[in-house]
N, C-alpha and C. Protein backbone atom coordinates (compact mmCIF):
# COMPACT_ATOMS: atom_id res chain seq x y z
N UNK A 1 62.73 73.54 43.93
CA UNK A 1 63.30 74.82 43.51
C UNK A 1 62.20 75.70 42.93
N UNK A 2 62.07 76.68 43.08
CA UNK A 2 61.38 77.86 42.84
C UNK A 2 61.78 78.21 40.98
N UNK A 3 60.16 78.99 40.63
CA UNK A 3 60.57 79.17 39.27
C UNK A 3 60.30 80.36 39.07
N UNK A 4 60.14 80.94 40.10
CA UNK A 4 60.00 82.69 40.07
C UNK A 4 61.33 82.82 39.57
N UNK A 5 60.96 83.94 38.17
CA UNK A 5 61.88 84.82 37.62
C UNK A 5 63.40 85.45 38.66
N UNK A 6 64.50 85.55 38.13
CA UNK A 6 65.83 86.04 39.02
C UNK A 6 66.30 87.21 38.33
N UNK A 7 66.16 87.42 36.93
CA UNK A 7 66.15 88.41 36.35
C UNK A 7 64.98 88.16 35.03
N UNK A 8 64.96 89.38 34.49
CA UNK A 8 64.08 90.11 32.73
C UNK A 8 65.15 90.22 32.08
N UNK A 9 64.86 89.66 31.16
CA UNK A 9 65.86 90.38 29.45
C UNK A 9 65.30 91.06 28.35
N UNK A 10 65.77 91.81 27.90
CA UNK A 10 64.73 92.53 26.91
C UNK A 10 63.67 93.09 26.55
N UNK A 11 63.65 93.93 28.19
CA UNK A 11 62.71 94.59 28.70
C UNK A 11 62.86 95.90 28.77
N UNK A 12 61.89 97.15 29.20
CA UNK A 12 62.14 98.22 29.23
C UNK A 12 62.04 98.84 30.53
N UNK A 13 63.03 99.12 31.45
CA UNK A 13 61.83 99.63 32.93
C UNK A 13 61.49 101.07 32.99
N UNK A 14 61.23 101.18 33.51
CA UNK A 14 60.25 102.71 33.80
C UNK A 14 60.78 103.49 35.28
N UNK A 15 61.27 104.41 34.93
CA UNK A 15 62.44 105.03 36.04
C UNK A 15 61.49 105.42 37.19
N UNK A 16 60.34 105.95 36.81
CA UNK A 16 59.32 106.81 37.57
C UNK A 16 58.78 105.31 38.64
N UNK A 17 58.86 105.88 40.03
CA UNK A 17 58.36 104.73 40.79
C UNK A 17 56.89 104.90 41.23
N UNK A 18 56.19 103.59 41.37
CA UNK A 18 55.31 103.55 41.46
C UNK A 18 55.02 103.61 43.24
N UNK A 19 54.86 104.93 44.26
CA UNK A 19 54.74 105.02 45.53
C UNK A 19 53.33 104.99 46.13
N UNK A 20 53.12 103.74 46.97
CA UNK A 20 51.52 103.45 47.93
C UNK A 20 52.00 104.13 49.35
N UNK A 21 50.92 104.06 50.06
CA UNK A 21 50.95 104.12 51.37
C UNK A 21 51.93 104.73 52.14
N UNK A 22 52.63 106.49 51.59
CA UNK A 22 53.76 107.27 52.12
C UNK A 22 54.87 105.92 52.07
N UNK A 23 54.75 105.99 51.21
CA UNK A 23 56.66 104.97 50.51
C UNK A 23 56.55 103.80 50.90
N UNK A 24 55.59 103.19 51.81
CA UNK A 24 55.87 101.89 52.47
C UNK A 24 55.51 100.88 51.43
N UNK A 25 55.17 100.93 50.41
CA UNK A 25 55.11 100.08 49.22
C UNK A 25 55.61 100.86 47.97
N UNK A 26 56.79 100.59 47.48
CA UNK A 26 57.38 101.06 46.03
C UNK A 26 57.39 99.61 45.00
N UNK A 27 56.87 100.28 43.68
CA UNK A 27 57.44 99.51 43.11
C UNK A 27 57.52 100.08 41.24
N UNK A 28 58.40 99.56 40.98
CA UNK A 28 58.58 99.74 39.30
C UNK A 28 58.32 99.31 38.57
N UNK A 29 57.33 99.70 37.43
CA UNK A 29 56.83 98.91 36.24
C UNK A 29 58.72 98.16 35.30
N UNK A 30 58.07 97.20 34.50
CA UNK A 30 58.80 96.87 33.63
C UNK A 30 57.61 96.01 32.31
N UNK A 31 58.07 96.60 30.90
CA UNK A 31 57.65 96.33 29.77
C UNK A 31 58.28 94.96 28.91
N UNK A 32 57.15 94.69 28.81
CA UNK A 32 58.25 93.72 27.88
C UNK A 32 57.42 94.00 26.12
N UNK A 33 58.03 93.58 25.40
CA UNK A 33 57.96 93.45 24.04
C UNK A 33 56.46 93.13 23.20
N UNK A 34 56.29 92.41 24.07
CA UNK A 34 54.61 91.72 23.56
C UNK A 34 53.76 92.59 24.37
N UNK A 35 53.76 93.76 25.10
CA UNK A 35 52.78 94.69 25.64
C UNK A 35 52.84 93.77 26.76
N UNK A 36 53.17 93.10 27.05
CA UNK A 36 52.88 92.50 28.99
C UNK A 36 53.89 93.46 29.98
N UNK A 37 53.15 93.78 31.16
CA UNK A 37 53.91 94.61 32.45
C UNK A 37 53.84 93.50 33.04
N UNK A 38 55.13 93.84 34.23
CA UNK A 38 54.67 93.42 35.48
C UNK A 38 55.74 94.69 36.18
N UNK A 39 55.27 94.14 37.53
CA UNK A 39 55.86 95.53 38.27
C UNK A 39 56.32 94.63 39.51
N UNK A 40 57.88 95.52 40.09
CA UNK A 40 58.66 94.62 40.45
C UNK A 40 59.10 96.04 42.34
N UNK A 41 58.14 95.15 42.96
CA UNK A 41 58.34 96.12 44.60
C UNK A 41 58.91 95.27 45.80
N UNK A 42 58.46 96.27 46.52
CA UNK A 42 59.10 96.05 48.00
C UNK A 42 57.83 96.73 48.85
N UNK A 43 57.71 95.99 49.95
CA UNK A 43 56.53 96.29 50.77
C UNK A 43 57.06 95.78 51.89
N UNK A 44 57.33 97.21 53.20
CA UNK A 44 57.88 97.22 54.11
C UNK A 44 56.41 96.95 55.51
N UNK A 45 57.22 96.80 56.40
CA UNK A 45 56.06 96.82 57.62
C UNK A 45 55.06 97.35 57.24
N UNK A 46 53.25 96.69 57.69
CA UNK A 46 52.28 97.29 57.82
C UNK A 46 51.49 96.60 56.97
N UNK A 47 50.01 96.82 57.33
CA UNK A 47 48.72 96.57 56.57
C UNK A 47 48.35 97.25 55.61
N UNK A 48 48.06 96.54 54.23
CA UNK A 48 47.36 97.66 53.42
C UNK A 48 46.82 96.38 52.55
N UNK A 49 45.59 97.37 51.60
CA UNK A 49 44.41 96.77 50.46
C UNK A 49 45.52 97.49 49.68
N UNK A 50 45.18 96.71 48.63
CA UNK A 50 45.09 96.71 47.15
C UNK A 50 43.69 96.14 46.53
N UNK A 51 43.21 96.87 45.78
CA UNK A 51 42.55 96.59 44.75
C UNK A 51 43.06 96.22 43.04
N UNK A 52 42.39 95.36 42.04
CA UNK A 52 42.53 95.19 41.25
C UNK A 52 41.72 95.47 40.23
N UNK A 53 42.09 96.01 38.92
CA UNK A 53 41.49 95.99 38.06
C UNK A 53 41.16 94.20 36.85
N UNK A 54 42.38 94.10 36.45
CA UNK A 54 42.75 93.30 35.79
C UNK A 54 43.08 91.72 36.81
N UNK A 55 43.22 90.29 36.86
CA UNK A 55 43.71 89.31 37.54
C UNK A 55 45.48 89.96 37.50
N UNK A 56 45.46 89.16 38.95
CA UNK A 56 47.31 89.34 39.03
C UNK A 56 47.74 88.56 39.51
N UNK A 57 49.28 88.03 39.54
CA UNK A 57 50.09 86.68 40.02
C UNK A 57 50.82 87.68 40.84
N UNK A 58 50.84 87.39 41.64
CA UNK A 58 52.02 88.24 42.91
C UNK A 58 53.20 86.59 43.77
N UNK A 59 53.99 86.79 43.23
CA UNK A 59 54.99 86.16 43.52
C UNK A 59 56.22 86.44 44.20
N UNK A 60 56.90 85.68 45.41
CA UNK A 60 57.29 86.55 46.40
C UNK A 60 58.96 86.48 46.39
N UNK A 61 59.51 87.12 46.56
CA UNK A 61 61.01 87.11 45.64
C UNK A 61 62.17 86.57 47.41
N UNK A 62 61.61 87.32 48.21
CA UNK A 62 62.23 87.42 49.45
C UNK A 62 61.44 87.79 50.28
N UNK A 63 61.46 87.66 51.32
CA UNK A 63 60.70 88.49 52.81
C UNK A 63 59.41 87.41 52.53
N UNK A 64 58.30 87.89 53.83
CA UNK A 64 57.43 87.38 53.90
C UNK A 64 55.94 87.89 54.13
N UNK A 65 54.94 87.48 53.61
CA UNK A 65 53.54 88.50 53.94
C UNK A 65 52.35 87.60 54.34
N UNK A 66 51.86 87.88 54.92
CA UNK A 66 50.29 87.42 55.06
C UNK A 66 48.98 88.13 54.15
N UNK A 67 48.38 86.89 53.53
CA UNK A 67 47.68 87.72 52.70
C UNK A 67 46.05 87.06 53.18
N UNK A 68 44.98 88.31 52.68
CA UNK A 68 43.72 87.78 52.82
C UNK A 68 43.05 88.19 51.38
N UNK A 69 42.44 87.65 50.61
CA UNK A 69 41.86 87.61 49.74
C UNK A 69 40.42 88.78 49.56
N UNK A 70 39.85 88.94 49.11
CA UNK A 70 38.36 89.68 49.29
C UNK A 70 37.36 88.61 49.02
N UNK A 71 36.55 88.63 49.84
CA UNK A 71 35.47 87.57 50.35
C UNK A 71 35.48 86.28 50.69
N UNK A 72 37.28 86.49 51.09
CA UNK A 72 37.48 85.25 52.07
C UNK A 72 38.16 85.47 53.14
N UNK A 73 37.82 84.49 54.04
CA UNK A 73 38.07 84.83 55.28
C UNK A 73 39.79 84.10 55.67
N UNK A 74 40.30 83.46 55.38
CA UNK A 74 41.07 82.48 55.30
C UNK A 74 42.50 83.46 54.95
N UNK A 75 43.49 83.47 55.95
CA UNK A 75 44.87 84.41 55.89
C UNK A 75 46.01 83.33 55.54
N UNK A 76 46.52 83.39 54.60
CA UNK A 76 47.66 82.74 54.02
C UNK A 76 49.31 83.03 53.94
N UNK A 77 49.87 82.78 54.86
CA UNK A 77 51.25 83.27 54.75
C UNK A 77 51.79 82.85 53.43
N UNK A 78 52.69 83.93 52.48
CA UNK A 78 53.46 83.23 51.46
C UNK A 78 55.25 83.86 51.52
N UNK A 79 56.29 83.02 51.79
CA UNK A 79 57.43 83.49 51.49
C UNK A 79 57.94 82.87 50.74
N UNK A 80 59.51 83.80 50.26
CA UNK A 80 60.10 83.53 49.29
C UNK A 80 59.99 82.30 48.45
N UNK A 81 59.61 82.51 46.64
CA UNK A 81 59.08 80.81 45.89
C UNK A 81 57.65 80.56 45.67
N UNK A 82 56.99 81.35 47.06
CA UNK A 82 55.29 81.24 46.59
C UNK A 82 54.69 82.19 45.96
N UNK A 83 53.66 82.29 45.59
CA UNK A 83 52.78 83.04 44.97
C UNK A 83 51.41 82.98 45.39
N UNK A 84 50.61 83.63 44.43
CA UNK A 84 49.27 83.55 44.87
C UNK A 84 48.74 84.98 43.95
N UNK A 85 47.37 83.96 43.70
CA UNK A 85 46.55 84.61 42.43
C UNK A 85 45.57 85.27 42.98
N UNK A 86 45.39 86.76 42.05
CA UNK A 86 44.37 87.97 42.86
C UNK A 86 43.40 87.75 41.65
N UNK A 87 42.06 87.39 41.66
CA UNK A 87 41.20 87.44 40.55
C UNK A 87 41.06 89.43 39.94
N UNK A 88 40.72 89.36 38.82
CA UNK A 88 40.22 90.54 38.31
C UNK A 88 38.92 91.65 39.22
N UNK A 89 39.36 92.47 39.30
CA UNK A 89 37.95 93.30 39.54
C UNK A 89 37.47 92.94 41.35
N UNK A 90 39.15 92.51 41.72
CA UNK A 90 38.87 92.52 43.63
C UNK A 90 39.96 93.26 44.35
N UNK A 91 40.01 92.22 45.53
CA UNK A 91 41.40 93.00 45.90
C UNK A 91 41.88 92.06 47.07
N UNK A 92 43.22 92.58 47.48
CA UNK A 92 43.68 91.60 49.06
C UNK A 92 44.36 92.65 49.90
N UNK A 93 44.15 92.07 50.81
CA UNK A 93 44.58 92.52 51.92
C UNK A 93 46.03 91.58 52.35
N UNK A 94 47.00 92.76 52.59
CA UNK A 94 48.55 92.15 53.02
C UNK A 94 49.45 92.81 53.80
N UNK A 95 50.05 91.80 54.63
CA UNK A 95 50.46 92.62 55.88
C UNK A 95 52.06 91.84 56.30
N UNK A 96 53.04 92.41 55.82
CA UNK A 96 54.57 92.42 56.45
C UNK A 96 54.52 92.81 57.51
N UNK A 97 55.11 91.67 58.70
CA UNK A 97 55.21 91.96 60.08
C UNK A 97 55.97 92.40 60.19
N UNK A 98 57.66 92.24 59.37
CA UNK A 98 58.94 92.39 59.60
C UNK A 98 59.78 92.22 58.66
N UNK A 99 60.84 92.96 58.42
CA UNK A 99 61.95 93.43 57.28
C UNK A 99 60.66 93.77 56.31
N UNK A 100 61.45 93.43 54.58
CA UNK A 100 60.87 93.62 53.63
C UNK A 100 60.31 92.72 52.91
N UNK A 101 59.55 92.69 51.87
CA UNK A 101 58.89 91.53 51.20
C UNK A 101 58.83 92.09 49.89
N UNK A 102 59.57 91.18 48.95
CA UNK A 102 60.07 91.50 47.93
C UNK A 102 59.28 90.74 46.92
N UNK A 103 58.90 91.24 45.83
CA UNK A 103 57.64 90.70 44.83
C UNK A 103 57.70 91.15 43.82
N UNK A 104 57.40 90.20 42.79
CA UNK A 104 56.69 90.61 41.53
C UNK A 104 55.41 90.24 41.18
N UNK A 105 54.87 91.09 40.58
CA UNK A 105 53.40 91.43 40.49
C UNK A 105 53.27 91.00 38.70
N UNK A 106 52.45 89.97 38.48
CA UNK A 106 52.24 90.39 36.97
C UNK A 106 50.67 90.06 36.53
N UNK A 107 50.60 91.05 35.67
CA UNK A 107 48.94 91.25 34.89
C UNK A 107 48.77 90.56 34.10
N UNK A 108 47.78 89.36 34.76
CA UNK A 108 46.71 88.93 33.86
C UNK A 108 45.90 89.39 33.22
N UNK A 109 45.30 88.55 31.95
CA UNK A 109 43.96 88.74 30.52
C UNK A 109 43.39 89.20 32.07
């Protein structure tokens, strides 16, 4: 069984959406209490980078993506239950073939 989050409690979300790539990636911050975000999207058909500032856990709620890391060569499918860690100060490359792929994103130290 999967231990990705199903819902937040006692959180704040943030109405204003966060829009990539002409809408094909939305997603919404949410606050929690102790200053931690994470941000909670949907990423429809297509290829796109992200870059990072900070490390991030991207964990996959529904749907499915292929991901490539930065300075690796190696493409990893993850659906619904998996995850996968973006170090600080890089980025990945990810690509939904089909429907949606549903995720939460949260910021690491």
């Amino acid at each position: 069984m999967s231990n990705i989050p199903t819902e937040f409690r006692g959180v704040t979300a943030v109405a204003k959406a966060n829009v990539y790539f002409d809408g094909k990636v939305v997603s919404h911050s949410i606050l929690f209490p102790d200053g931690s975000k994470k941000t909670l999207g949907l990423i429809y058909p297509g290829k796109f980078h992200f870059g990072t500032d900070k490390a991030e856990l991207m964990e996959i709620v529904a749907g499915e993506c292929v991901v490539k890391l930065d300075g690796q060569s190696a493409l990893t499918t993850y659906g619904a239950g998996k995850a996968f860690e973006v170090p600080a100060k890089s980025g990945f490359d990810i690509e939904v073939k089909s429907g949606i792929c549903e995720y939460i994103c949260s910021f690491l130290s």
